[in-house]
C-alpha atoms as a PDB file:
ATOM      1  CA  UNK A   1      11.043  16.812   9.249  1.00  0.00           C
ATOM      2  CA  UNK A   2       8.284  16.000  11.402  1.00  0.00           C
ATOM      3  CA  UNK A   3       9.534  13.813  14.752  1.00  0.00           C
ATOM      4  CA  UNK A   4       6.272  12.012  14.953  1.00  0.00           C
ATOM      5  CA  UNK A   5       3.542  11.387  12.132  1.00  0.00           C
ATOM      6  CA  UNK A   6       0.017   9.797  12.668  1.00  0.00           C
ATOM      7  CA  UNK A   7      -0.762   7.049   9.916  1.00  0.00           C
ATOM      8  CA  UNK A   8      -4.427   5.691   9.640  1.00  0.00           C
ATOM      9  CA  UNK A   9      -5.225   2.791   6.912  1.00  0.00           C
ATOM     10  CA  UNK A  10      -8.458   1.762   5.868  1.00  0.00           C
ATOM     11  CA  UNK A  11      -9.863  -1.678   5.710  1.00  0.00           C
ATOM     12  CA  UNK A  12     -12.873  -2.201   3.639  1.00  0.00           C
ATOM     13  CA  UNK A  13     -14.774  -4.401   1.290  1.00  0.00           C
ATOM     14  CA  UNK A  14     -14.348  -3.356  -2.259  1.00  0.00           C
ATOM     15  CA  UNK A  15     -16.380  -5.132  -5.150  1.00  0.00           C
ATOM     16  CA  UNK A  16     -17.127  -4.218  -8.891  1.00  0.00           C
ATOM     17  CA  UNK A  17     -19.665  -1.130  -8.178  1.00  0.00           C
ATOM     18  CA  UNK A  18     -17.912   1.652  -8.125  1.00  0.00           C
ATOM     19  CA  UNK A  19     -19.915   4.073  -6.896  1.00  0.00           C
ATOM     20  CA  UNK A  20     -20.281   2.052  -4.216  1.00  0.00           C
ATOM     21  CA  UNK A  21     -17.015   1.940  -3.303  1.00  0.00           C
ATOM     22  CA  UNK A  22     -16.183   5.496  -4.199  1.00  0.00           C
ATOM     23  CA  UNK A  23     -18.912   6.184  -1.338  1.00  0.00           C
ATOM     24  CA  UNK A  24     -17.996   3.850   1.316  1.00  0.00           C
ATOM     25  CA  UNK A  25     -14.157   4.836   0.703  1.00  0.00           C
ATOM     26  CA  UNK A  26     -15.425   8.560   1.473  1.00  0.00           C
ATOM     27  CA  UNK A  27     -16.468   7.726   4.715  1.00  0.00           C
ATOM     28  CA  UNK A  28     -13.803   5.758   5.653  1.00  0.00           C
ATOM     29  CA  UNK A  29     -11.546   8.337   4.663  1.00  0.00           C
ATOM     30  CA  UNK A  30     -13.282  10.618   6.944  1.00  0.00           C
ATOM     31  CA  UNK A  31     -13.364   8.603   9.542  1.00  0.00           C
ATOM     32  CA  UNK A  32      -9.952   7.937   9.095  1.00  0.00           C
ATOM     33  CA  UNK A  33      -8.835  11.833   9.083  1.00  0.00           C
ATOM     34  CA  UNK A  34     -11.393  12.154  12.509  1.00  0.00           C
ATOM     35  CA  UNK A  35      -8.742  10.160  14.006  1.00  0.00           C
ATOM     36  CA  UNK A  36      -6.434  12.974  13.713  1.00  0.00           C
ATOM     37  CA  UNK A  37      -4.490  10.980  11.342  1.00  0.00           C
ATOM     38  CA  UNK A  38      -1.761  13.487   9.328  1.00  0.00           C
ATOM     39  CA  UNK A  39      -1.833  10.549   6.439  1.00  0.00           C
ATOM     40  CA  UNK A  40      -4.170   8.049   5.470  1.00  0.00           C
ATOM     41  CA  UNK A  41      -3.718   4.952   3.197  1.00  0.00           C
ATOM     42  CA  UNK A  42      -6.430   2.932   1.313  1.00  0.00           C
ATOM     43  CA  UNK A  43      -6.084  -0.678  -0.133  1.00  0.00           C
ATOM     44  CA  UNK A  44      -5.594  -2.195  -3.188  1.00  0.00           C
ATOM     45  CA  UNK A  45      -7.997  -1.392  -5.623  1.00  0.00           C
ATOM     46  CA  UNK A  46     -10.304   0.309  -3.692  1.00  0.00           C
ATOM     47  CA  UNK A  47     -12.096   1.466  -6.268  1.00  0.00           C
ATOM     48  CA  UNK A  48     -12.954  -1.530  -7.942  1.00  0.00           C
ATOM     49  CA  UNK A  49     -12.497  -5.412  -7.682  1.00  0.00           C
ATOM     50  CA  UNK A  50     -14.009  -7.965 -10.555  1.00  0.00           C
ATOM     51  CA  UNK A  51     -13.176  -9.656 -13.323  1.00  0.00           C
ATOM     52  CA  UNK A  52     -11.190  -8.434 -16.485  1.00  0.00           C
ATOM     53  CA  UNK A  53     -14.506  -6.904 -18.286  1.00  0.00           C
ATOM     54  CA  UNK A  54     -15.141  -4.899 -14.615  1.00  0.00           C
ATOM     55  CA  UNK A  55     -11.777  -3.593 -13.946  1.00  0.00           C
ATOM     56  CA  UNK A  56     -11.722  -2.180 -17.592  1.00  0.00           C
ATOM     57  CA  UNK A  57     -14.959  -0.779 -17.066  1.00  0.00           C
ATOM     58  CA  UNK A  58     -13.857   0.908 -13.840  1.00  0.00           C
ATOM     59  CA  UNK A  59     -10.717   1.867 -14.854  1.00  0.00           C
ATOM     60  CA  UNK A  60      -9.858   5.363 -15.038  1.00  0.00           C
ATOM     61  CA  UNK A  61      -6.888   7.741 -16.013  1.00  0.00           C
ATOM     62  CA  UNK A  62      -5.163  10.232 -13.736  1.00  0.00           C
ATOM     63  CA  UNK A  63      -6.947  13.114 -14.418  1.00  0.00           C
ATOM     64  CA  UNK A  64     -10.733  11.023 -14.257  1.00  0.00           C
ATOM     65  CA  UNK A  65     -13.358  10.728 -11.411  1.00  0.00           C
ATOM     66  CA  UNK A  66     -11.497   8.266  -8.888  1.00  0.00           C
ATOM     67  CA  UNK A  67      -8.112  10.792  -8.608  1.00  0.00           C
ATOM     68  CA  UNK A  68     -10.177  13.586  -8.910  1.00  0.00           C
ATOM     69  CA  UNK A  69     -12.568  12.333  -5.753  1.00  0.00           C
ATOM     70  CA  UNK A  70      -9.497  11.821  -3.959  1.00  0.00           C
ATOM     71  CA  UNK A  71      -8.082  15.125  -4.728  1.00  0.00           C
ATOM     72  CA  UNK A  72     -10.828  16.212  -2.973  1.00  0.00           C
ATOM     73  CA  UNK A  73     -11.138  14.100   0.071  1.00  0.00           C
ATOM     74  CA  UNK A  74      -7.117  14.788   0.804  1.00  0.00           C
ATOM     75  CA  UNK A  75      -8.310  18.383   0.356  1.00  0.00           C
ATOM     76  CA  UNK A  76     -11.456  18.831   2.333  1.00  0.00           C
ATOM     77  CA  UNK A  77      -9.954  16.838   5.471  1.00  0.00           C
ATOM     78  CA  UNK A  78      -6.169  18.485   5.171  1.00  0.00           C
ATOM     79  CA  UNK A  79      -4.596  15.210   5.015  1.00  0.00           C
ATOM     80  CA  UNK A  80      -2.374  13.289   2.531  1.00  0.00           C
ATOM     81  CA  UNK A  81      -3.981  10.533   0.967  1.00  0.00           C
ATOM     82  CA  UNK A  82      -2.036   7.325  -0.339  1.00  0.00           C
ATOM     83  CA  UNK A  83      -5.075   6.253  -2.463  1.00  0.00           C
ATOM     84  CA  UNK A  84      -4.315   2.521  -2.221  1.00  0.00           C
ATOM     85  CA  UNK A  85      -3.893   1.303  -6.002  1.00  0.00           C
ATOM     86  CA  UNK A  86      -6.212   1.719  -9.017  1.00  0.00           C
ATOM     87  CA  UNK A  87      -6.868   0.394 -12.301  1.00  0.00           C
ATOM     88  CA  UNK A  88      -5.262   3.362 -14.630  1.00  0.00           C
ATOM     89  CA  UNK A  89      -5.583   2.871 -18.197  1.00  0.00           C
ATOM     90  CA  UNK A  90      -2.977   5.194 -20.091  1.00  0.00           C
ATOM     91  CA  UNK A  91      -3.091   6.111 -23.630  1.00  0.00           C
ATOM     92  CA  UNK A  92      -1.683   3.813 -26.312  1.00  0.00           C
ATOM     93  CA  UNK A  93      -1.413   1.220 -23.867  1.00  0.00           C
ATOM     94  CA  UNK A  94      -3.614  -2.153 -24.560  1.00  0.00           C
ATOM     95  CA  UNK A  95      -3.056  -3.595 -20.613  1.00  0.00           C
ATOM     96  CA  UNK A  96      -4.124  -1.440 -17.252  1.00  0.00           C
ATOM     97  CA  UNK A  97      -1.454  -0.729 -14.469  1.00  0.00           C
ATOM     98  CA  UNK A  98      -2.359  -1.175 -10.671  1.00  0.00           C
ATOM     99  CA  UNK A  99      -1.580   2.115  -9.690  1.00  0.00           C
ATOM    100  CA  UNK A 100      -0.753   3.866  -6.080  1.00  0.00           C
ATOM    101  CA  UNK A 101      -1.561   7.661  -6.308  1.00  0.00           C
ATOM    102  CA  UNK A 102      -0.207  10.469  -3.725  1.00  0.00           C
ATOM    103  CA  UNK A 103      -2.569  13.234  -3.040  1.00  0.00           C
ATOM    104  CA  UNK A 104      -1.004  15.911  -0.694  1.00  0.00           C
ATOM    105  CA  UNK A 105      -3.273  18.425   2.258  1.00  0.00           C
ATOM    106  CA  UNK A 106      -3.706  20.687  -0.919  1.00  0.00           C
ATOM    107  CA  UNK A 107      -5.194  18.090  -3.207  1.00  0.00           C
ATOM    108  CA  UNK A 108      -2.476  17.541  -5.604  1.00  0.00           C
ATOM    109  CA  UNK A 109      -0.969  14.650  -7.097  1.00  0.00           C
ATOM    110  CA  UNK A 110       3.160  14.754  -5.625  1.00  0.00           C
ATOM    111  CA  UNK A 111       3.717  10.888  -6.387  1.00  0.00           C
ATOM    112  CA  UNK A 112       2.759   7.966  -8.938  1.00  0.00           C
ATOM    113  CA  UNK A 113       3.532   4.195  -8.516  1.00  0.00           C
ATOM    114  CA  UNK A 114       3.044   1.547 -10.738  1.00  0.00           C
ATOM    115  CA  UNK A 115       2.820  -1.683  -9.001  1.00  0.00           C
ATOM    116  CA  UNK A 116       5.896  -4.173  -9.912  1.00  0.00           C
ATOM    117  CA  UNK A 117       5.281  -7.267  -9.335  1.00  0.00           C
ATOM    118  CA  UNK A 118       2.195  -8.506 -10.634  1.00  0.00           C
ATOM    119  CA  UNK A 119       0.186 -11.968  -8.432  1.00  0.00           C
ATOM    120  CA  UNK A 120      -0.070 -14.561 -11.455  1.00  0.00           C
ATOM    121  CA  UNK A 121       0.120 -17.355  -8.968  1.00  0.00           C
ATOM    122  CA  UNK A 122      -2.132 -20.497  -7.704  1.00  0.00           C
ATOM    123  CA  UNK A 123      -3.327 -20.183  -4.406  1.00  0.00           C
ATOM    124  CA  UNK A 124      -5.983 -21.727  -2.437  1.00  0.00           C
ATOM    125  CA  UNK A 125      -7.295 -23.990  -5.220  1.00  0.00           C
ATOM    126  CA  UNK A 126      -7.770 -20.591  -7.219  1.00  0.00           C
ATOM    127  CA  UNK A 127      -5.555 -19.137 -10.379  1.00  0.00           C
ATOM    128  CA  UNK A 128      -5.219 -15.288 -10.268  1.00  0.00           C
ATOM    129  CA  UNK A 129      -3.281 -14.100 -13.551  1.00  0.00           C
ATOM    130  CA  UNK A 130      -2.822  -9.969 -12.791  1.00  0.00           C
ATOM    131  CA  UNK A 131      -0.329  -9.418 -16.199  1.00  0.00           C
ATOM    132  CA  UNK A 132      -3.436 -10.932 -18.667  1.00  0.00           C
ATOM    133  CA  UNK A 133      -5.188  -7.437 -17.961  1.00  0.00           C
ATOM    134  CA  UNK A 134      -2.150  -5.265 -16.379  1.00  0.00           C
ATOM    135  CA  UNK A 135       1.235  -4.598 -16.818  1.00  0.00           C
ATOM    136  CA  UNK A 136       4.295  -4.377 -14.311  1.00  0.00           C
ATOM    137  CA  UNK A 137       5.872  -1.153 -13.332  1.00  0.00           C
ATOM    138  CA  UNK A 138       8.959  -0.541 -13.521  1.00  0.00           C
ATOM    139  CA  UNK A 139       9.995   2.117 -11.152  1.00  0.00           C
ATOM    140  CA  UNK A 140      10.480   2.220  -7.168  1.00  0.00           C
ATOM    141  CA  UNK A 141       9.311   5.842  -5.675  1.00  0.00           C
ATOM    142  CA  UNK A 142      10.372   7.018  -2.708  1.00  0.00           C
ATOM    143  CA  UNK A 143       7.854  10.816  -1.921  1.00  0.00           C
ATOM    144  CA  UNK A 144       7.811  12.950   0.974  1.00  0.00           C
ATOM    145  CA  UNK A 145       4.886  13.099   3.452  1.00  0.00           C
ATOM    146  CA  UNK A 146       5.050  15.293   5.911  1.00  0.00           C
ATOM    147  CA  UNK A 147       8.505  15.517   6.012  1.00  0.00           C
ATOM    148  CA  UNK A 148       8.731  11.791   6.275  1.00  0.00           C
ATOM    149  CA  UNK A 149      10.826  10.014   3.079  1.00  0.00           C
ATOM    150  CA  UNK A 150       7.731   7.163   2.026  1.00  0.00           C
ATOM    151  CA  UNK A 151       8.582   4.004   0.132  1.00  0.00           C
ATOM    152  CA  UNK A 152       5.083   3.274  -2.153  1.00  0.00           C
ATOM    153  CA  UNK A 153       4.555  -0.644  -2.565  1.00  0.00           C
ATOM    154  CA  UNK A 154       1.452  -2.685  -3.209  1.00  0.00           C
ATOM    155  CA  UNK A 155       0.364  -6.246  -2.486  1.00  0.00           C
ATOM    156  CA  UNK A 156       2.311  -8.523  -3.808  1.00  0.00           C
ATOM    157  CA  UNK A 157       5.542  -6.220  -3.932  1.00  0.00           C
ATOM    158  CA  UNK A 158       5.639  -7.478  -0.032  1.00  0.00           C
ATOM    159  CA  UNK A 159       7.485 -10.596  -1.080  1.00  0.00           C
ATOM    160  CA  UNK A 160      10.403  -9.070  -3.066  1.00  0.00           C
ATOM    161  CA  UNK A 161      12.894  -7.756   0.043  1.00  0.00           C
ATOM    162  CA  UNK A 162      14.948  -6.337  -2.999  1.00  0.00           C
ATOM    163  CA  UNK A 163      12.484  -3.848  -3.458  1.00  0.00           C
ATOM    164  CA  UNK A 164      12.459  -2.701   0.482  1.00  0.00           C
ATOM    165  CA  UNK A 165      15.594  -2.742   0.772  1.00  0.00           C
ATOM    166  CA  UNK A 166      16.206  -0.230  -2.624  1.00  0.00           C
ATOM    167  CA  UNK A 167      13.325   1.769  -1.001  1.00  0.00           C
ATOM    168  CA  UNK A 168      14.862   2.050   2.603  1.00  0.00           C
ATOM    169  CA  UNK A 169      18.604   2.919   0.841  1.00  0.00           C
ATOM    170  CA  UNK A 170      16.798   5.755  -0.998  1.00  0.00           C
ATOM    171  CA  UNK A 171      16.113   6.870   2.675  1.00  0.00           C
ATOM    172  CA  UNK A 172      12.658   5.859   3.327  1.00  0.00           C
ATOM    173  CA  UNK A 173      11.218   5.673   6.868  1.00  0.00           C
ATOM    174  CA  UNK A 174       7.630   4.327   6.033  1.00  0.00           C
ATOM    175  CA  UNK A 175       6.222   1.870   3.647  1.00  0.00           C
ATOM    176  CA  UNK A 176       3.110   1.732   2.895  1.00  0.00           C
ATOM    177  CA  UNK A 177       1.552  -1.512   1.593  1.00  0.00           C
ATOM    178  CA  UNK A 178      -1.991  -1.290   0.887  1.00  0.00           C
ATOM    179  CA  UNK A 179      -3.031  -5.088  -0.088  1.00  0.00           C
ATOM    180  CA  UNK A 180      -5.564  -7.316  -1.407  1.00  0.00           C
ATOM    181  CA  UNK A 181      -4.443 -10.649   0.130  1.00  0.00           C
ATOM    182  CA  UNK A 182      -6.341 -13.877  -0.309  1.00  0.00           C
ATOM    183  CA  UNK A 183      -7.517 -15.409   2.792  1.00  0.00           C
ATOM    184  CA  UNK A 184      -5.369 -18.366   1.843  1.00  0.00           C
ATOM    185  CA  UNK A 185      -1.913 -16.682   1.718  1.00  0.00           C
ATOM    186  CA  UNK A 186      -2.643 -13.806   4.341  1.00  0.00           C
ATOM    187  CA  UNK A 187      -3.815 -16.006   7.570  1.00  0.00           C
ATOM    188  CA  UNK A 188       0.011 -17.709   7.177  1.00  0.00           C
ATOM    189  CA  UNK A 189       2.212 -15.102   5.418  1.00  0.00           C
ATOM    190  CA  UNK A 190       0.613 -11.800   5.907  1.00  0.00           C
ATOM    191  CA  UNK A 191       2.080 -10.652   9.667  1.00  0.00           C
ATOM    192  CA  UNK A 192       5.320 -12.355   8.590  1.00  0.00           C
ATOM    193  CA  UNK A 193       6.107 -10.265   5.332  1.00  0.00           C
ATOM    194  CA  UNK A 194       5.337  -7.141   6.894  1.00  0.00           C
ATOM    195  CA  UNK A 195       7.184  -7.578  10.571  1.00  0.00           C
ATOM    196  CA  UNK A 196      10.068  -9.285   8.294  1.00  0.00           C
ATOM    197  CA  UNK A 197      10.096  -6.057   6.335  1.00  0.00           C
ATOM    198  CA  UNK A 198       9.994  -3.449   8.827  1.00  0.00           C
ATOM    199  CA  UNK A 199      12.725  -5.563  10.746  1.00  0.00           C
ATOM    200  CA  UNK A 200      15.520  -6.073   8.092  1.00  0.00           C
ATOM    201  CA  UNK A 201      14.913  -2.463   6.867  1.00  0.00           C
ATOM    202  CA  UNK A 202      14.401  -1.255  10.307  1.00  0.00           C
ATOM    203  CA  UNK A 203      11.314   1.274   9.059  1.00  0.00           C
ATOM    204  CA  UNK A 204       7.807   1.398   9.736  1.00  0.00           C
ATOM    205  CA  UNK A 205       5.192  -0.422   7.624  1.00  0.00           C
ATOM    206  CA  UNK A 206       1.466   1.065   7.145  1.00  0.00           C
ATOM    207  CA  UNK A 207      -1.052  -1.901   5.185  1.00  0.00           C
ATOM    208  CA  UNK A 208      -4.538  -0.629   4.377  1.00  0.00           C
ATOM    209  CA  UNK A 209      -6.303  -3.863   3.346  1.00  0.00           C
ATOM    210  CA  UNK A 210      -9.525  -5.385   1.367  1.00  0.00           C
ATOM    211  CA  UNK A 211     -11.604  -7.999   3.979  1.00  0.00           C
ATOM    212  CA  UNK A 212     -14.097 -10.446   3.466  1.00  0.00           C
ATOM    213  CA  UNK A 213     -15.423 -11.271  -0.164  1.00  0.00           C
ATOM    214  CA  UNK A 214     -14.302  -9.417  -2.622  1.00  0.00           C
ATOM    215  CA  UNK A 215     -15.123 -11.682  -5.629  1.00  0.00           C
ATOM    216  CA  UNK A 216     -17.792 -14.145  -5.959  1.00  0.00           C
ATOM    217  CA  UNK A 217     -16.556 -17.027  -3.586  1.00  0.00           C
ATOM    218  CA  UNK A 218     -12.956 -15.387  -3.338  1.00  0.00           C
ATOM    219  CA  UNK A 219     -12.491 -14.628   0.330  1.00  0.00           C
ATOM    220  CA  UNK A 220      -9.704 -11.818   1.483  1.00  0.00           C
ATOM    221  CA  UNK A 221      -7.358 -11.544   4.092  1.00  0.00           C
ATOM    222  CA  UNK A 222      -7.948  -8.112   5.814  1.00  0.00           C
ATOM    223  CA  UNK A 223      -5.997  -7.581   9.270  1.00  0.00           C
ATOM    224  CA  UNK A 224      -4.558  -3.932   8.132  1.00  0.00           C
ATOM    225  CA  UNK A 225      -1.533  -3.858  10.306  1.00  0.00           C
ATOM    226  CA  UNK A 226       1.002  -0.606  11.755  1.00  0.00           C
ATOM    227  CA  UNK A 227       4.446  -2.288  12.355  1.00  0.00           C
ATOM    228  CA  UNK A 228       7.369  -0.628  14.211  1.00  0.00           C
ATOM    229  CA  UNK A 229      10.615  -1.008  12.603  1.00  0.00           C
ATOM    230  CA  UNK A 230      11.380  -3.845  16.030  1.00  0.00           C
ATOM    231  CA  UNK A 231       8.496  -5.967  14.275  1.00  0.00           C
ATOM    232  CA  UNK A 232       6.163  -5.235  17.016  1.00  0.00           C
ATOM    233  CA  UNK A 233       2.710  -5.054  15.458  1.00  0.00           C
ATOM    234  CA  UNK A 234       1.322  -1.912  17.219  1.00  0.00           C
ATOM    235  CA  UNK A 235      -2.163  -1.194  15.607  1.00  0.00           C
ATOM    236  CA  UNK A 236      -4.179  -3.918  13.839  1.00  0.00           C
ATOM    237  CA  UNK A 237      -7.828  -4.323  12.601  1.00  0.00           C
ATOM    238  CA  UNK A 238     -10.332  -6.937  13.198  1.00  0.00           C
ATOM    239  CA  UNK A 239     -12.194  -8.820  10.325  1.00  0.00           C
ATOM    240  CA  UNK A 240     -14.608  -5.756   9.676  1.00  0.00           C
ATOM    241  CA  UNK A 241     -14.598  -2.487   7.820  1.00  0.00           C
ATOM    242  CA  UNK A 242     -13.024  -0.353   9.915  1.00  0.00           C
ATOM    243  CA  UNK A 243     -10.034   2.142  10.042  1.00  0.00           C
ATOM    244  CA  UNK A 244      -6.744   1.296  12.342  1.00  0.00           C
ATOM    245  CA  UNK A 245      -4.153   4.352  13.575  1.00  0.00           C
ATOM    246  CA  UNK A 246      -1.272   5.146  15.218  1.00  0.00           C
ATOM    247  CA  UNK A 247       1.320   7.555  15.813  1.00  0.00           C
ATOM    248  CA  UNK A 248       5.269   6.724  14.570  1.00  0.00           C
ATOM    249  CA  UNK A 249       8.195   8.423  16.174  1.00  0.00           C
ATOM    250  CA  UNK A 250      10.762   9.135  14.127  1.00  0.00           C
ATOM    251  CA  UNK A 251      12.731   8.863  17.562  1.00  0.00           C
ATOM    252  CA  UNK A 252      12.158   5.583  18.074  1.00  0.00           C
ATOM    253  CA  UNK A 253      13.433   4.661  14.765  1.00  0.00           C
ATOM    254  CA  UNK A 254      16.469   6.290  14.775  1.00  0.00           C
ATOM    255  CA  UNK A 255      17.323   4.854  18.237  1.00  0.00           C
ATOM    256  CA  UNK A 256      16.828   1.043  16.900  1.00  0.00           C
ATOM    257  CA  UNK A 257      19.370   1.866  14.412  1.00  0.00           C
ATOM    258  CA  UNK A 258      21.565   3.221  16.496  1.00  0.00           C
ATOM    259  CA  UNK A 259      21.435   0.401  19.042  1.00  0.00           C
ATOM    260  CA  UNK A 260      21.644  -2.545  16.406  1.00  0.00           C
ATOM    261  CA  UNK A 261      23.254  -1.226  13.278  1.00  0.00           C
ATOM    262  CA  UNK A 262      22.354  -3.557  10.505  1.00  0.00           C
ATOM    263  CA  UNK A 263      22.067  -0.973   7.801  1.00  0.00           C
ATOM    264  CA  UNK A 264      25.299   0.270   8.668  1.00  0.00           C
ATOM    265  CA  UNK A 265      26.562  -2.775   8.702  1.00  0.00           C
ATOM    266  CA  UNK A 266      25.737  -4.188   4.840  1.00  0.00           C
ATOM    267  CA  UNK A 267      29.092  -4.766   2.330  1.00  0.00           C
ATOM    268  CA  UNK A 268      27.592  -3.980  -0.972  1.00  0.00           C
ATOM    269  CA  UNK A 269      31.177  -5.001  -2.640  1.00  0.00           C
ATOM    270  CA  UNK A 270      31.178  -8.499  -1.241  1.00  0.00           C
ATOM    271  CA  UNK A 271      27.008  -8.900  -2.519  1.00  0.00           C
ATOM    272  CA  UNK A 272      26.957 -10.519  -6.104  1.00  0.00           C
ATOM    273  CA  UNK A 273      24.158 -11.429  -8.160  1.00  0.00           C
ATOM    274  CA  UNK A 274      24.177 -14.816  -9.502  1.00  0.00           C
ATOM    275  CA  UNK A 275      25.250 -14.904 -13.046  1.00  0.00           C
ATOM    276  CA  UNK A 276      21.857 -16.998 -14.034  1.00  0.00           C
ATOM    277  CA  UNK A 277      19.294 -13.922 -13.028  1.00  0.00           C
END
């Protein structure tokens, strides 16, 4: 395994043109992989943002144009690429799934995730309702980058420690989050979530994010963050496009374990799940 690894995630604006975004993600992506970056990570649905009728249109399956451009990018810059989510549609399936592809320095595909937790919620005077047009996952993935064990989450999966904490037992060292917050939410619970996940799993946390308007009067969150697994916020973007980076140390990791042992520490026999969930 690799003792350091150098993360870069993208911040952009994505909207319901895909071409569009399928170009400005390219040069993101290379600017990203200029930074010397040995993994990049894009946001959620990068590809496309809209309304139901949009994100159909848009959507693609794994072997279509947006994996396939992604393939390439990965390829051409000798990086591995989490691409952020996408609308997939899969056969004999009547709902889309918001879905986190791997691509590795060769250009293949070496992980899937389906995003769990879908944001049917009420927030900031607006109703977002992700499961009428998508369905949940219903797998955590732990892949290898780089050496590095890599728990894939997305958005909203940030408020469900369960899932971290699965991820991190499964021997993950790095989550990546890439997000689509609302302005609303993110300026008060954004930072939080991700120092309070790095902390209690004591790994590092990589967010690619969406900024600015990404639907018609819809404002998002942006601040892509890198997170040490103390909490300490060491990269973070201003409220632009742009591309963040830093390099993690497996070395520093292991030492904050060592020195404060709350993994080693849990008592799985005494933990019970109430008998209502």
């Amino acid at each position: 395994m690799a003792e350091t690894i150098r993360v870069a995630c993208v911040q952009m604006t994505s909207r319901a043109d895909k071409a569009a975004n399928l170009e400005k993600a390219e040069r993101l992506v290379a600017r990203a992989a200029a930074t010397g970056a040995d993994l990049v990570v894009l946001p959620e649905k990068w590809d496309a943002i809209g309304d139901h009728e949009q994100l159909l249109a848009a959507a693609d399956t794994l072997d279509g144009q947006t994996v396939e451009a992604m393939r390439g990018w990965a390829r051409g810059h000798g990086i591995t690429l989490v691409g952020g989510s996408i609308s997939e549609r899969r056969e004999g399936r009547d709902k889309l799934s918001n879905t986190c592809v791997v691509c590795d320095s060769e250009g293949e595909v070496t992980a899937v995730y389906r995003k769990i937790h879908l944001f049917d919620v009420e927030a900031g005077g607006f109703v977002y309702r992700e499961s009428d047009g998508e369905e949940p996952g219903d797998e955590p993935v732990v892949t290898e980058i780089e050496g590095w064990p890599v728990g894939l989450t997305v958005c909203y999966d940030i408020r469900f420690p369960e899932l971290y904490r699965i991820l991190a037992l499964e021997g993950a060292l790095l989550f990546t989050v890439p997000a689509h917050f609302t302005l609303y939410t993110g300026r008060d619970h954004w930072e939080l979530l991700l120092r309070a996940r790095a902390v209690e799993n004591q790994c590092f946390v990589a967010a690619a994010a969406q900024i600015g308007e990404t639907l018609p009067g819809r404002q998002s969150f942006g601040r892509a963050s890198i997170v040490d697994p103390w909490g300490i916020v060491v990269a973070q973007a201003p409220d632009e496009e742009t591309v963040i980076a830093a390099e993690l140390d497996r070395a520093r990791l292991e030492a904050i374990r060592v020195r404060f042992p709350a993994l080693a520490s849990r008592r799985p026999a005494a933990y019970r799940w109430p008998s209502t969930v």
